[in-house]
Protein backbone atom coordinates (compact mmCIF):
# COMPACT_ATOMS: atom_id res chain seq x y z
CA UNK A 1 -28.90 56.09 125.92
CA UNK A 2 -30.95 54.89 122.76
CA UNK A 3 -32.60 51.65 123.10
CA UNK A 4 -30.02 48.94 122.10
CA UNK A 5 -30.90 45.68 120.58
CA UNK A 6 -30.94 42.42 122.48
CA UNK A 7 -27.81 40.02 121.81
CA UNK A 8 -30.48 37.50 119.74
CA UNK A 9 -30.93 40.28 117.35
CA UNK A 10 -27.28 40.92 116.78
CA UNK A 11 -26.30 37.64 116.60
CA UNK A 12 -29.31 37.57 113.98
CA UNK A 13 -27.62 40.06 111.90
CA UNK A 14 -24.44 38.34 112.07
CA UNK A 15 -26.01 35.17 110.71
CA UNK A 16 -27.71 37.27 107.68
CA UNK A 17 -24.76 38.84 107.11
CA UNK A 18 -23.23 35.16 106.42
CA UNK A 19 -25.26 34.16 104.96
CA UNK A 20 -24.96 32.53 101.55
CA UNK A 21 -27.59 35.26 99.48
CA UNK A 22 -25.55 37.82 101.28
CA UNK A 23 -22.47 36.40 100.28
CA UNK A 24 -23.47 36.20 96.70
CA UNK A 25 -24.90 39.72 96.65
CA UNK A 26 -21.67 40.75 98.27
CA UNK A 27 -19.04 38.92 96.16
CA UNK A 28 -21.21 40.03 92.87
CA UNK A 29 -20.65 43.49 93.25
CA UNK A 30 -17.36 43.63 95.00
CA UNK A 31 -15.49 40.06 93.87
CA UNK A 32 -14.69 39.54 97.41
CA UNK A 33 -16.31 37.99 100.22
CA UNK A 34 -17.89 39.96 103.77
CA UNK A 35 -16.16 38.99 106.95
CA UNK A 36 -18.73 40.86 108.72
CA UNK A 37 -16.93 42.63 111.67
CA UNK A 38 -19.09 45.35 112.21
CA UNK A 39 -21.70 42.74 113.44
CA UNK A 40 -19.45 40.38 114.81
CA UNK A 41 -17.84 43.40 117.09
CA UNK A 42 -21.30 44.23 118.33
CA UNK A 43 -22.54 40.74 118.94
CA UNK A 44 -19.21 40.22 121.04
CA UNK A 45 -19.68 43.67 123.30
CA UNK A 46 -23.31 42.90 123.43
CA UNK A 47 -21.94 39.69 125.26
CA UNK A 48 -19.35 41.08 127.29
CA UNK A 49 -21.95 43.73 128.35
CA UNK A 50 -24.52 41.26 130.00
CA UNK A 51 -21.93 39.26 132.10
CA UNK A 52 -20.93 43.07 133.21
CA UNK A 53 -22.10 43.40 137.01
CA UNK A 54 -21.60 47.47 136.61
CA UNK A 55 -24.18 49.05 134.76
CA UNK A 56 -21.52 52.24 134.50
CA UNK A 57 -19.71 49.75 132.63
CA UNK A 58 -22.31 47.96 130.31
CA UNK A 59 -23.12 51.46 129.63
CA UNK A 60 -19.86 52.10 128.37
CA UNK A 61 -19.55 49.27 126.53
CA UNK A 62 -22.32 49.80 124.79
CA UNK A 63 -21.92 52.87 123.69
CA UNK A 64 -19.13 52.05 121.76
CA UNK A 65 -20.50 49.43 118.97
CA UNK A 66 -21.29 50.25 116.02
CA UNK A 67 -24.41 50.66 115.85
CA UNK A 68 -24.71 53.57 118.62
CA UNK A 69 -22.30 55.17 116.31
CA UNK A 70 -24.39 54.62 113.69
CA UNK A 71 -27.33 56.06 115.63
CA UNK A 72 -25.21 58.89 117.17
CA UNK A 73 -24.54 60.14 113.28
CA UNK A 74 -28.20 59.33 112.46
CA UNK A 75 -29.20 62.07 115.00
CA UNK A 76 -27.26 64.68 114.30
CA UNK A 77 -28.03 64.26 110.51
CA UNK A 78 -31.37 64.90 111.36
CA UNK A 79 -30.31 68.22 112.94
CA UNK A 80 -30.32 70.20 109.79
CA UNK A 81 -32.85 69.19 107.48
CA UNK A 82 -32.29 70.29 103.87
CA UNK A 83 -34.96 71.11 101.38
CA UNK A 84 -34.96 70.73 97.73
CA UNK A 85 -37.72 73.76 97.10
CA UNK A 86 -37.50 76.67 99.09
CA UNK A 87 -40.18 76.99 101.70
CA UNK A 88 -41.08 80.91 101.11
């Protein structure tokens, strides 16, 4: 498993997420407002994790946040690399 990112962090990226420059930046090019639940999600399962007494489980619960997903399809995109100039 990929290192994950302590709760503080998360709950970091919730808070910048909410923030009002966010917001702005947010509303300005959609016309609505971020509710965030991608971070929100995480932050919650990072929480649940540590009370977890099984690692099996923390595991688990980990693994299923966004942002392991997010790292899962980060790997395999590096898998094929494409060039934009031949290399013979």
């Amino acid at each position: 498993m990929s290192e994950f990112p302590a709760c503080s962090d998360l709950f970091g990226k919730v808070f910048a997420c909410l923030s009002p420059k966010s917001q702005m930046y947010y509303y300005y090019a959609t016309g609505d407002t971020e509710s965030c639940p991608e971070f929100i999600q995480d932050w919650m399962k990072c929480l649940q994790a540590q009370s977890s007494a099984s690692e099996k489980k923390k595991a688990a619960i980990l693994e299923s946040t966004y942002i392991m997903k997010a790292q899962r399809e980060l790997d395999a995109n590096r898998l094929w690399e494409l060039k934009g100039k031949p290399t013979w």
